[in-house]
C-alpha atoms as a PDB file:
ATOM      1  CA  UNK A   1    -135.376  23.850-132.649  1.00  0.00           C
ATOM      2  CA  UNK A   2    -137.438  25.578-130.137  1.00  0.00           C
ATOM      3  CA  UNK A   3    -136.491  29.638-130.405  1.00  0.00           C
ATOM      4  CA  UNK A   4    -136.481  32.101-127.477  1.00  0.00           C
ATOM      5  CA  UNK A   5    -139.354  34.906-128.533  1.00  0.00           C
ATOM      6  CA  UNK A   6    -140.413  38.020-127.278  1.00  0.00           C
ATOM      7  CA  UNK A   7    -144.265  39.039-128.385  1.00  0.00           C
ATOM      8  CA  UNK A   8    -146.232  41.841-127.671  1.00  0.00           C
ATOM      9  CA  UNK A   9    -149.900  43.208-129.240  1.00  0.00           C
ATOM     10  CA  UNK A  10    -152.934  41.603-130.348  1.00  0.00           C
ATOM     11  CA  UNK A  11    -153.853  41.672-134.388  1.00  0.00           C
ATOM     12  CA  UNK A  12    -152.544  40.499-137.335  1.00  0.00           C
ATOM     13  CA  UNK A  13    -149.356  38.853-136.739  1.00  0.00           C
ATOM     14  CA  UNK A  14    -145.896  40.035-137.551  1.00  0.00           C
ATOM     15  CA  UNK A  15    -142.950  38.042-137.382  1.00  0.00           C
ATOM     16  CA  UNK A  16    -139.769  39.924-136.816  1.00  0.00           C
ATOM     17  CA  UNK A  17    -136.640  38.402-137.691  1.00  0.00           C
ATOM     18  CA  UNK A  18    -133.033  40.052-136.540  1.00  0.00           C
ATOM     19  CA  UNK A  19    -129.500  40.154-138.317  1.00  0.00           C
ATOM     20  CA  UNK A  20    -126.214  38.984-137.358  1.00  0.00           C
ATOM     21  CA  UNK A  21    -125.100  39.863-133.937  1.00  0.00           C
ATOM     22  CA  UNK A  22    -128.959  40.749-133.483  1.00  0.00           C
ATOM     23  CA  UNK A  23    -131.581  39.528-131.352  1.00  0.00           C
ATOM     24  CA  UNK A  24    -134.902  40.172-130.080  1.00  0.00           C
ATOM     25  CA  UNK A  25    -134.104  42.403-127.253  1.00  0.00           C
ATOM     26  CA  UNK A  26    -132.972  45.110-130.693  1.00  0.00           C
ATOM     27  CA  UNK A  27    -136.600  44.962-131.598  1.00  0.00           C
ATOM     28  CA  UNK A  28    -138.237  45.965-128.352  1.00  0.00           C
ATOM     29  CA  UNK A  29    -139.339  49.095-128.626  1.00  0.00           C
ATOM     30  CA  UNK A  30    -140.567  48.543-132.310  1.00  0.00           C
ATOM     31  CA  UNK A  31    -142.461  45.511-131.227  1.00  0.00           C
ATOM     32  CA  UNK A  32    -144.711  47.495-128.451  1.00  0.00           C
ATOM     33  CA  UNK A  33    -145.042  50.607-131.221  1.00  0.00           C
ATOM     34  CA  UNK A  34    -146.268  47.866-133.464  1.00  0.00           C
ATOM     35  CA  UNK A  35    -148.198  45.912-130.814  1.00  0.00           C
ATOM     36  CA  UNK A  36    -150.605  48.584-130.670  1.00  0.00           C
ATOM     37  CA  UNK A  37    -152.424  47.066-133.927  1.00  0.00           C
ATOM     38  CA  UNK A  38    -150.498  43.686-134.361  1.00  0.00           C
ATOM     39  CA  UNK A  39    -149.556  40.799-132.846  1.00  0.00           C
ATOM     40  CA  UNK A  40    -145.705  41.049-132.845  1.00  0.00           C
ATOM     41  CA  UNK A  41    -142.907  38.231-132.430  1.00  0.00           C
ATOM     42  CA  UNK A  42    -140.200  38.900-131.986  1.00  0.00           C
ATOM     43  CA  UNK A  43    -137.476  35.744-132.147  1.00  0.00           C
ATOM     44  CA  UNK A  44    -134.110  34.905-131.281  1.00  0.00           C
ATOM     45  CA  UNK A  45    -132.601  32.612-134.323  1.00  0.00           C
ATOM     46  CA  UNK A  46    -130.086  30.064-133.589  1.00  0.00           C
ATOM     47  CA  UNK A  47    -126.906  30.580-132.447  1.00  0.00           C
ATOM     48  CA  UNK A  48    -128.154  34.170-131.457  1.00  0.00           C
ATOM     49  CA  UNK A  49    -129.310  35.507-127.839  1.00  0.00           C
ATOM     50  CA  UNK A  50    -131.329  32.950-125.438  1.00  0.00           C
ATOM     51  CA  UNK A  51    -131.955  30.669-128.646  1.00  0.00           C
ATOM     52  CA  UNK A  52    -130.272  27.242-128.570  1.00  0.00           C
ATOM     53  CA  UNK A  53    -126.872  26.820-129.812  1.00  0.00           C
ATOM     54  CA  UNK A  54    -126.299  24.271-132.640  1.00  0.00           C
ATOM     55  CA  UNK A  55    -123.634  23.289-134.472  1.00  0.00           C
ATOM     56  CA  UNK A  56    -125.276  24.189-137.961  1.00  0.00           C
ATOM     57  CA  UNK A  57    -125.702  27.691-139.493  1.00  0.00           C
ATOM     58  CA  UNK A  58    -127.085  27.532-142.791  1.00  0.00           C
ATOM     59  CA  UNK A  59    -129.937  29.117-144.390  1.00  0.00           C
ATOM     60  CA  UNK A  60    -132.296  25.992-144.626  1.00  0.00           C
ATOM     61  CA  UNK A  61    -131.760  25.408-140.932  1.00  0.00           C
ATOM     62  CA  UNK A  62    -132.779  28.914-140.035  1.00  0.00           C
ATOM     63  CA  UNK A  63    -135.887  28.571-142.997  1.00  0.00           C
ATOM     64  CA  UNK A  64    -136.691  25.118-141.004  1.00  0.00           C
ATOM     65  CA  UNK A  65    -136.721  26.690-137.662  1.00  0.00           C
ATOM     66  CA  UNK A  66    -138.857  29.097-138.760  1.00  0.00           C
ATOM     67  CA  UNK A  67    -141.342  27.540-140.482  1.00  0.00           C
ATOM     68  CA  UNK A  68    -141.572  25.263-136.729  1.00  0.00           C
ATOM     69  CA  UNK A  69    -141.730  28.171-134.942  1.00  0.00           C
ATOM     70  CA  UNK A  70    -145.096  29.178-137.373  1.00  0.00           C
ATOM     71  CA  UNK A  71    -146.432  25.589-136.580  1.00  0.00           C
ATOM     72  CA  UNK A  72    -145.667  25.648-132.769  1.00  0.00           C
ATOM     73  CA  UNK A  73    -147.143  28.920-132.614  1.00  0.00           C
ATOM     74  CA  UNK A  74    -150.201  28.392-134.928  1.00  0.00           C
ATOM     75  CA  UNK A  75    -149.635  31.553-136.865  1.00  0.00           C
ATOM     76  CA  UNK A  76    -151.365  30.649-140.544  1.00  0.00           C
ATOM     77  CA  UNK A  77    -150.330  34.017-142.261  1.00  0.00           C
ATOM     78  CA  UNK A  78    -147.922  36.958-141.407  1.00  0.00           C
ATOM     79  CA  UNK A  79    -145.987  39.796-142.235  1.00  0.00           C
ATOM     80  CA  UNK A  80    -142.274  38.945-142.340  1.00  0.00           C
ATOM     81  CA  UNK A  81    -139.882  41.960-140.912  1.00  0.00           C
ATOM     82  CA  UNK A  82    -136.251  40.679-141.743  1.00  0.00           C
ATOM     83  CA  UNK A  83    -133.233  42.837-141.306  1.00  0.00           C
ATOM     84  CA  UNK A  84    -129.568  41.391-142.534  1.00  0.00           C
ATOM     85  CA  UNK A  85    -129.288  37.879-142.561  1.00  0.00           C
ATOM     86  CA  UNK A  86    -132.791  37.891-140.818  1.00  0.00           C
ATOM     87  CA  UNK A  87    -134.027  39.778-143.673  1.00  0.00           C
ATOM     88  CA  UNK A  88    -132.174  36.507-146.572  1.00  0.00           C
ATOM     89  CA  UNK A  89    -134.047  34.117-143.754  1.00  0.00           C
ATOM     90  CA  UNK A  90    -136.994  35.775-144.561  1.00  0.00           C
ATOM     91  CA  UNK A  91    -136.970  35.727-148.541  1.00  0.00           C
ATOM     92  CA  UNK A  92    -136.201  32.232-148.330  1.00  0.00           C
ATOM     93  CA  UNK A  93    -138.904  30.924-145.844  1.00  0.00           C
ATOM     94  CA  UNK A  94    -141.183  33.110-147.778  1.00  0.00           C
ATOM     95  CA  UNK A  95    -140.032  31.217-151.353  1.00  0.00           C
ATOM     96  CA  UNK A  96    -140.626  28.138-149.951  1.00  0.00           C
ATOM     97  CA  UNK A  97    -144.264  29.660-147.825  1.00  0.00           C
ATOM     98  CA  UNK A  98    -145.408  31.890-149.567  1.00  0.00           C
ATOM     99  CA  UNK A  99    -148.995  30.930-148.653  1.00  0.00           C
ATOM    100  CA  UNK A 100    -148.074  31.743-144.644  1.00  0.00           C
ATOM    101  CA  UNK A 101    -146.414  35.317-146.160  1.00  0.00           C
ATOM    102  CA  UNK A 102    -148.952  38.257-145.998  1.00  0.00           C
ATOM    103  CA  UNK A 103    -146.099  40.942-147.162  1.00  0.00           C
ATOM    104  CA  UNK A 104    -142.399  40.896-146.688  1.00  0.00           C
ATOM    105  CA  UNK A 105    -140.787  43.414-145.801  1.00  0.00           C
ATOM    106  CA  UNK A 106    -136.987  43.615-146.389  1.00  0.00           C
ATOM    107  CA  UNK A 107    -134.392  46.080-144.297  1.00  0.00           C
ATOM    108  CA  UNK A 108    -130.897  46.075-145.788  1.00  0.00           C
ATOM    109  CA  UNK A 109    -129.862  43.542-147.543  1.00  0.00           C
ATOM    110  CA  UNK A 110    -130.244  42.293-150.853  1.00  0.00           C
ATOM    111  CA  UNK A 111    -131.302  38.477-152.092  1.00  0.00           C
ATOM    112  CA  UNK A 112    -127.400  38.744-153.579  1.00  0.00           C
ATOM    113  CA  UNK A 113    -123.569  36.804-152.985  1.00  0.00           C
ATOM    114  CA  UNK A 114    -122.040  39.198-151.056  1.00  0.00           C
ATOM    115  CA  UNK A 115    -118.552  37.505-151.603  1.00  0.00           C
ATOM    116  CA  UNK A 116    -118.178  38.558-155.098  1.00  0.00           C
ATOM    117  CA  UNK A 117    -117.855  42.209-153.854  1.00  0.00           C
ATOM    118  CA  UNK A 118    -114.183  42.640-153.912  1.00  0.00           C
ATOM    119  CA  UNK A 119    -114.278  46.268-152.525  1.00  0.00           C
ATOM    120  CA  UNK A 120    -115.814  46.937-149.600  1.00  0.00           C
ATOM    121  CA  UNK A 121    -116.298  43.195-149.063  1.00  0.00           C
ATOM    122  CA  UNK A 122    -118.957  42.498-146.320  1.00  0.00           C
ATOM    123  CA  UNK A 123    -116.949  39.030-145.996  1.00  0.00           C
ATOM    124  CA  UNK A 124    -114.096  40.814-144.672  1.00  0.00           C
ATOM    125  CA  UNK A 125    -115.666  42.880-142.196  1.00  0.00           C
ATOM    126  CA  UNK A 126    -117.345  40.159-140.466  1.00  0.00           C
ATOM    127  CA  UNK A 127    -114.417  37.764-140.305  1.00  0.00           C
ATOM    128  CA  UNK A 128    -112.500  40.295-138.919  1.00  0.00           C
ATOM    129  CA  UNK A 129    -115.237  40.918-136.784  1.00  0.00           C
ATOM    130  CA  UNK A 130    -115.799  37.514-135.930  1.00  0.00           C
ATOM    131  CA  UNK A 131    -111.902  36.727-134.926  1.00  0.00           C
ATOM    132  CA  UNK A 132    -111.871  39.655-132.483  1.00  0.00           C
ATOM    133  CA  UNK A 133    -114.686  38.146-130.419  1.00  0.00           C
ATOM    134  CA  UNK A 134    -113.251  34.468-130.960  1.00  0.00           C
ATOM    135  CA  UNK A 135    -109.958  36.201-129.419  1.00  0.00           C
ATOM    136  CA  UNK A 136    -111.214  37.856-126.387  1.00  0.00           C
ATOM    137  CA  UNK A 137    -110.103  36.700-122.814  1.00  0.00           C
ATOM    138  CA  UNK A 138    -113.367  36.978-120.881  1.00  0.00           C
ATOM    139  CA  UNK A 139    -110.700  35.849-117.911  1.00  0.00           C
ATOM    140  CA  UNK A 140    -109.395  39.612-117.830  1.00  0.00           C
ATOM    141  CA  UNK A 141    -112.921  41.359-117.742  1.00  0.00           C
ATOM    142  CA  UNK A 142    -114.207  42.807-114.624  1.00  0.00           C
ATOM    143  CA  UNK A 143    -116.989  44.739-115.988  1.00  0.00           C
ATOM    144  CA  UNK A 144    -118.512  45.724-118.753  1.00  0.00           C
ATOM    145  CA  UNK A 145    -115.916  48.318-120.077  1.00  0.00           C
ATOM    146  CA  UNK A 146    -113.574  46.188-120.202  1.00  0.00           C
ATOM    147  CA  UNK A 147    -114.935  44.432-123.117  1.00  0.00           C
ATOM    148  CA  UNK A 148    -115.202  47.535-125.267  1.00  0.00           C
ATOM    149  CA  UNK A 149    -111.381  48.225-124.597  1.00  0.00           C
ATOM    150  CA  UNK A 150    -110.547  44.713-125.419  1.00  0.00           C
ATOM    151  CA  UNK A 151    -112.540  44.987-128.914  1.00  0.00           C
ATOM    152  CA  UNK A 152    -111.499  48.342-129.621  1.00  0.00           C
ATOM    153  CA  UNK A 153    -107.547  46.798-130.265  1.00  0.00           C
ATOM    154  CA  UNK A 154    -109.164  44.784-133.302  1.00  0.00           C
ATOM    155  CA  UNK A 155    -112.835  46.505-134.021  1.00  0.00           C
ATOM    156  CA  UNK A 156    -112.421  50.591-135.000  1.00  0.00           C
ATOM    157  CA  UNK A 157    -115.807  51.539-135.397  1.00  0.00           C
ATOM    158  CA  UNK A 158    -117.232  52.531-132.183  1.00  0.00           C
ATOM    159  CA  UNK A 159    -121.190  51.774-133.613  1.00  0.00           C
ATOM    160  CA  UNK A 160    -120.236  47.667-134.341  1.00  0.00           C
ATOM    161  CA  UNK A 161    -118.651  47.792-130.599  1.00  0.00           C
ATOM    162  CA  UNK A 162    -121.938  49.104-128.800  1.00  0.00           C
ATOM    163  CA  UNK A 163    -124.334  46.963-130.870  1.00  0.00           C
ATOM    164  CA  UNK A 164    -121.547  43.837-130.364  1.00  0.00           C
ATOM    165  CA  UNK A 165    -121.262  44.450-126.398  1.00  0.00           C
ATOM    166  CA  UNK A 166    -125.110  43.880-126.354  1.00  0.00           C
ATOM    167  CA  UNK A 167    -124.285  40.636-126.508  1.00  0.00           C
ATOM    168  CA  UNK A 168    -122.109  40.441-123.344  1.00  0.00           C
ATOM    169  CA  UNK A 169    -124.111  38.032-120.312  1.00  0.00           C
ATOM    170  CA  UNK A 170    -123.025  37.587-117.351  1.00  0.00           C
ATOM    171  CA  UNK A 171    -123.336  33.911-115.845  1.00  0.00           C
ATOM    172  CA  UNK A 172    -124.906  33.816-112.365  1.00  0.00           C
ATOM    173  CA  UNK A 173    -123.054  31.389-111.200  1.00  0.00           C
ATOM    174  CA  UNK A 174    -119.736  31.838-112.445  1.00  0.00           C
ATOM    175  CA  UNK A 175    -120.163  35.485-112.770  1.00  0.00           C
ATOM    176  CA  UNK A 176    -117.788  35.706-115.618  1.00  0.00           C
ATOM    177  CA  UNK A 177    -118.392  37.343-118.414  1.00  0.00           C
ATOM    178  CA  UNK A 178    -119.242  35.572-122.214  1.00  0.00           C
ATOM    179  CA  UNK A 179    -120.851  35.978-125.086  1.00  0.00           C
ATOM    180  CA  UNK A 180    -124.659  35.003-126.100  1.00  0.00           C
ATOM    181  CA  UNK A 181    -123.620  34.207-129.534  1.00  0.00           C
ATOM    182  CA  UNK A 182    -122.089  31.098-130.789  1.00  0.00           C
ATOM    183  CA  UNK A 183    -119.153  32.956-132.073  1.00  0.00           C
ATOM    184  CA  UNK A 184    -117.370  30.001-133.355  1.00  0.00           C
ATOM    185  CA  UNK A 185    -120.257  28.111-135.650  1.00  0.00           C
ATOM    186  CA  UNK A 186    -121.188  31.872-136.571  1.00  0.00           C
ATOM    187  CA  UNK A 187    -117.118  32.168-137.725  1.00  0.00           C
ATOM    188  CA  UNK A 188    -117.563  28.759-139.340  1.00  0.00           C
ATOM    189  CA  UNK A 189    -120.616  29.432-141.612  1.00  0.00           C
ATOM    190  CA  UNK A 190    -119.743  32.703-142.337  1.00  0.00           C
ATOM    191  CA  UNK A 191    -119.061  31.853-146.159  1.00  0.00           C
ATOM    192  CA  UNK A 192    -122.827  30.822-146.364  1.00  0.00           C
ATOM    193  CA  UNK A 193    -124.054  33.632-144.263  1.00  0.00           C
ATOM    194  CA  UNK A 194    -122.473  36.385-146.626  1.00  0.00           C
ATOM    195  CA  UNK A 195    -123.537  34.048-149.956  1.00  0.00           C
ATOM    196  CA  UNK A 196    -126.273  32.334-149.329  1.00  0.00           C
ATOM    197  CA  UNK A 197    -129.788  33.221-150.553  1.00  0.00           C
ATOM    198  CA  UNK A 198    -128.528  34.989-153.718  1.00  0.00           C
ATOM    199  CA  UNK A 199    -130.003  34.836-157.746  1.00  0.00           C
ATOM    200  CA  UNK A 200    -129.081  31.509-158.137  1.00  0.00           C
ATOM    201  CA  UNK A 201    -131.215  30.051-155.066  1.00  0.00           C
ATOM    202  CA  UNK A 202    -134.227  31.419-156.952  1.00  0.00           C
ATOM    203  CA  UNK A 203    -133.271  30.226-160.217  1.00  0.00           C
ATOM    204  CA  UNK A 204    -136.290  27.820-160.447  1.00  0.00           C
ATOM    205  CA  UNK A 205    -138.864  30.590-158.528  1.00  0.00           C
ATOM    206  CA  UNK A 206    -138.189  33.810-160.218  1.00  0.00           C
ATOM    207  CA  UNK A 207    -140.758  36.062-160.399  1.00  0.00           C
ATOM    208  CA  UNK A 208    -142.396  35.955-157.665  1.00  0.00           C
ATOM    209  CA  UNK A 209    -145.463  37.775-156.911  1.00  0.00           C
ATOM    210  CA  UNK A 210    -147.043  36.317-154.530  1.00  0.00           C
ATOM    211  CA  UNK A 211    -146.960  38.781-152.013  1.00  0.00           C
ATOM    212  CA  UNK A 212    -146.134  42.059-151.640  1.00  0.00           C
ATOM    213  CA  UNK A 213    -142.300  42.537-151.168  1.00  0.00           C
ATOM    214  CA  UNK A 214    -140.658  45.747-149.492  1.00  0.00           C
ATOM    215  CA  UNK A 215    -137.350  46.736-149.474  1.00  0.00           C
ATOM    216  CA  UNK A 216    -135.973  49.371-146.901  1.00  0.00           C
ATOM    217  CA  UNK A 217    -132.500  50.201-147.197  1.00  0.00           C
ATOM    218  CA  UNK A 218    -129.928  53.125-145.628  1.00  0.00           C
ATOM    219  CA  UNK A 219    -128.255  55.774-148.148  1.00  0.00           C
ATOM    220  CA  UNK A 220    -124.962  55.645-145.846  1.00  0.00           C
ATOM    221  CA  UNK A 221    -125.204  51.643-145.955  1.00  0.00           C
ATOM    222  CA  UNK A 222    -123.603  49.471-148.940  1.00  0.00           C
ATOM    223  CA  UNK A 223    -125.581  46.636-148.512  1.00  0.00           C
ATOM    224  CA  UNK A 224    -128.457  47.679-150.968  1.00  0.00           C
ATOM    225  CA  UNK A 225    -126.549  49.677-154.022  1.00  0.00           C
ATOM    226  CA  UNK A 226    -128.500  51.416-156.796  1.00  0.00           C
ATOM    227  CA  UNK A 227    -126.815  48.626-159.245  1.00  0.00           C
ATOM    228  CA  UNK A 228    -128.589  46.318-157.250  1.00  0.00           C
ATOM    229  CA  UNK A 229    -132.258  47.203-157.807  1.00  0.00           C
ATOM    230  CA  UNK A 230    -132.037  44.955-161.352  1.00  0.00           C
ATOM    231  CA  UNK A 231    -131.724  42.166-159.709  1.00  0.00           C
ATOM    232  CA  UNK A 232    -134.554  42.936-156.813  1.00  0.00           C
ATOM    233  CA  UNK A 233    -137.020  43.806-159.496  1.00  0.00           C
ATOM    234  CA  UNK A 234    -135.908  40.431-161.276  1.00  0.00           C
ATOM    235  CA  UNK A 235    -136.829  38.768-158.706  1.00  0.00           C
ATOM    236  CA  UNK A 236    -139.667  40.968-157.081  1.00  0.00           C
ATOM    237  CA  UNK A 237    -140.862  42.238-160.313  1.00  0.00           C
ATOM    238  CA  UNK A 238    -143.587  44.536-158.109  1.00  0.00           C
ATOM    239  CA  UNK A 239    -141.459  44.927-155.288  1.00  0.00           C
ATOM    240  CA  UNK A 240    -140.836  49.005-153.502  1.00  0.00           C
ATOM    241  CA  UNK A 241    -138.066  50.411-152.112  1.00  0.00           C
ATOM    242  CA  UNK A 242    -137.780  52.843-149.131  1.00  0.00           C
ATOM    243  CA  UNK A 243    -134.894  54.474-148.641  1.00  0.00           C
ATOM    244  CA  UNK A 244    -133.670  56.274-145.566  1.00  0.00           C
ATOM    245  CA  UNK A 245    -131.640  59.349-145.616  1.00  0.00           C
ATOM    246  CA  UNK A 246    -128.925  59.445-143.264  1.00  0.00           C
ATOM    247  CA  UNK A 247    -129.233  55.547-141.916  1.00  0.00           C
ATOM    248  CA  UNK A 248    -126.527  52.824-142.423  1.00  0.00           C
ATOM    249  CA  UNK A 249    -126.610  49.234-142.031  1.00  0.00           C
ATOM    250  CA  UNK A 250    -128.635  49.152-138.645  1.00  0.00           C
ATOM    251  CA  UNK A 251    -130.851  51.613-139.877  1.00  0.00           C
ATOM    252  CA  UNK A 252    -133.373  50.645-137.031  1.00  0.00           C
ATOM    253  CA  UNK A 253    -131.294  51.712-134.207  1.00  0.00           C
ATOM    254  CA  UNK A 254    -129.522  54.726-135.835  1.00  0.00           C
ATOM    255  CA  UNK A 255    -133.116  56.380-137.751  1.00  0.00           C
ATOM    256  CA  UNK A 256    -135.651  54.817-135.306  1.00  0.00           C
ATOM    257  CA  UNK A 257    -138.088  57.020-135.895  1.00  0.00           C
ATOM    258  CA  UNK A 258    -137.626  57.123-139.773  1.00  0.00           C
ATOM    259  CA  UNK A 259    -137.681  53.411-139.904  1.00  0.00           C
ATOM    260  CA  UNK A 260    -140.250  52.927-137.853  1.00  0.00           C
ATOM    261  CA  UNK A 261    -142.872  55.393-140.142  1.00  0.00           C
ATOM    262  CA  UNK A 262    -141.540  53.040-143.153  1.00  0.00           C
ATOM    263  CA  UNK A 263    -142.635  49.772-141.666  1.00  0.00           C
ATOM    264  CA  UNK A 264    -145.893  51.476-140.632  1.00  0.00           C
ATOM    265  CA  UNK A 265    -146.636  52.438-144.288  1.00  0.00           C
ATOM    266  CA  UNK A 266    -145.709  48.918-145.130  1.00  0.00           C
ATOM    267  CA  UNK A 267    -147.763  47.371-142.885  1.00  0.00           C
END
């Protein structure tokens, strides 16, 4: 699959790969702070922004367009900057390349099955999530707005609904509204996307050590608990964690600043 990309810079290369509901247009302003000693790129995965829709969402299919998009692009050896499921694409392209892996660096998630959390259950957020953007009636929006009023019936937190209504286009033809996600293949494979890329998947790998492995994670997120550091440093015996006062789940658009020193220091 041939994915959309931004890029920006000239240096070593960094490969930046976005969460659910992401895309490169979250990564901008990092990727021109970064471009100033690296060669940044900045990609769309599938099912996500101006990359291809498919009807598969798994993590070998996102590991596989990755490693084509290293080939296409003739990038031997980079840093890999995943965040969310970006950030499980990441560990596992990097498992299975770790020669085309110059440091990995890890925001906000852990290499763990998220569906065995009962409380707090990031399976249930996202479903719920999910079925309010299946549900919406792009026929009834005018503008913009009217999106956010829609979602806010089904979707509480205010922070989901701005980062969601990034992903709002407007055709030129039809000039109606939709979304640049494949919402229902996302809804489909969202079992895998909340699983996938856990202990088990490294059974056969752990430790690894062949490159330098950083976690970053928010204090006010639950995606990367203290009782969860075990199993990192199983698995990345050497690896560091960051953390960031005051940042949730998207740490890099609510602490930009904060974030942005930590990936410097990383890379």
């Amino acid at each position: 699959m041939k994915l959309y990309y931004r890029k920006e810079g000239n240096g070593p290369a960094i490969v930046i790969v976005h969460g659910l509901y992401g895309s490169s247009d979250n990564w901008v302003n990092m990727g021109k702070k970064l471009g100033e000693s690296h060669t940044v790129f900045m990609i769309d995965q599938r099912n996500h922004g101006r990359s291809p829709f498919a009807d598969e969402h798994t993590f070998n299919a996102m590991k596989d367009d990755l490693a084509n998009f290293f080939e296409t692009h003739h990038i031997e050896k980079a840093t890999l900057l995943g965040h969310s499921m970006g950030g499980k694409t990441a560990m596992w392209f990097a498992a299975d390349y770790p020669e085309k892996v110059e440091k990995l660096v890890i925001a906000d998630i852990a290499p763990k099955n998220y569906l065995i959390q009962k409380k707090d259950s990031q399976y249930y957020l996202h479903h719920n999530i999910l079925l309010a953007m299946q549900e919406l009636d792009f026929s009834r929006i005018k503008k913009l707005n009217d999106v956010d009023d829609l979602l806010s019936e089904k979707i509480d937190d205010e922070r989901i609904r701005k980062f969601l209504l990034k992903n709002v286009a407007k055709d030129k033809k039809t000039k109606q509204y939709n979304w640049r996600l494949n919402v229902d293949v996302l809804y489909d494979y969202l079992d895998e996307i909340i699983s996938g890329v856990n202990r088990q998947w490294f059974e056969d790998r752990i430790p690894i050590t062949s490159y330098p492995v950083i976690f970053i994670r928010g204090l006010r997120s639950n995606y990367i608990m203290d009782e969860d550091i075990p199993l990192i440093k199983e698995i990345y015996p050497e690896a560091s964690i960051v953390d960031i006062p005051g940042a949730g789940h998207w740490l890099h658009a609510e602490k930009p600043n904060e974030f942005m020193e930590a990936v410097m220091r990383c890379c």
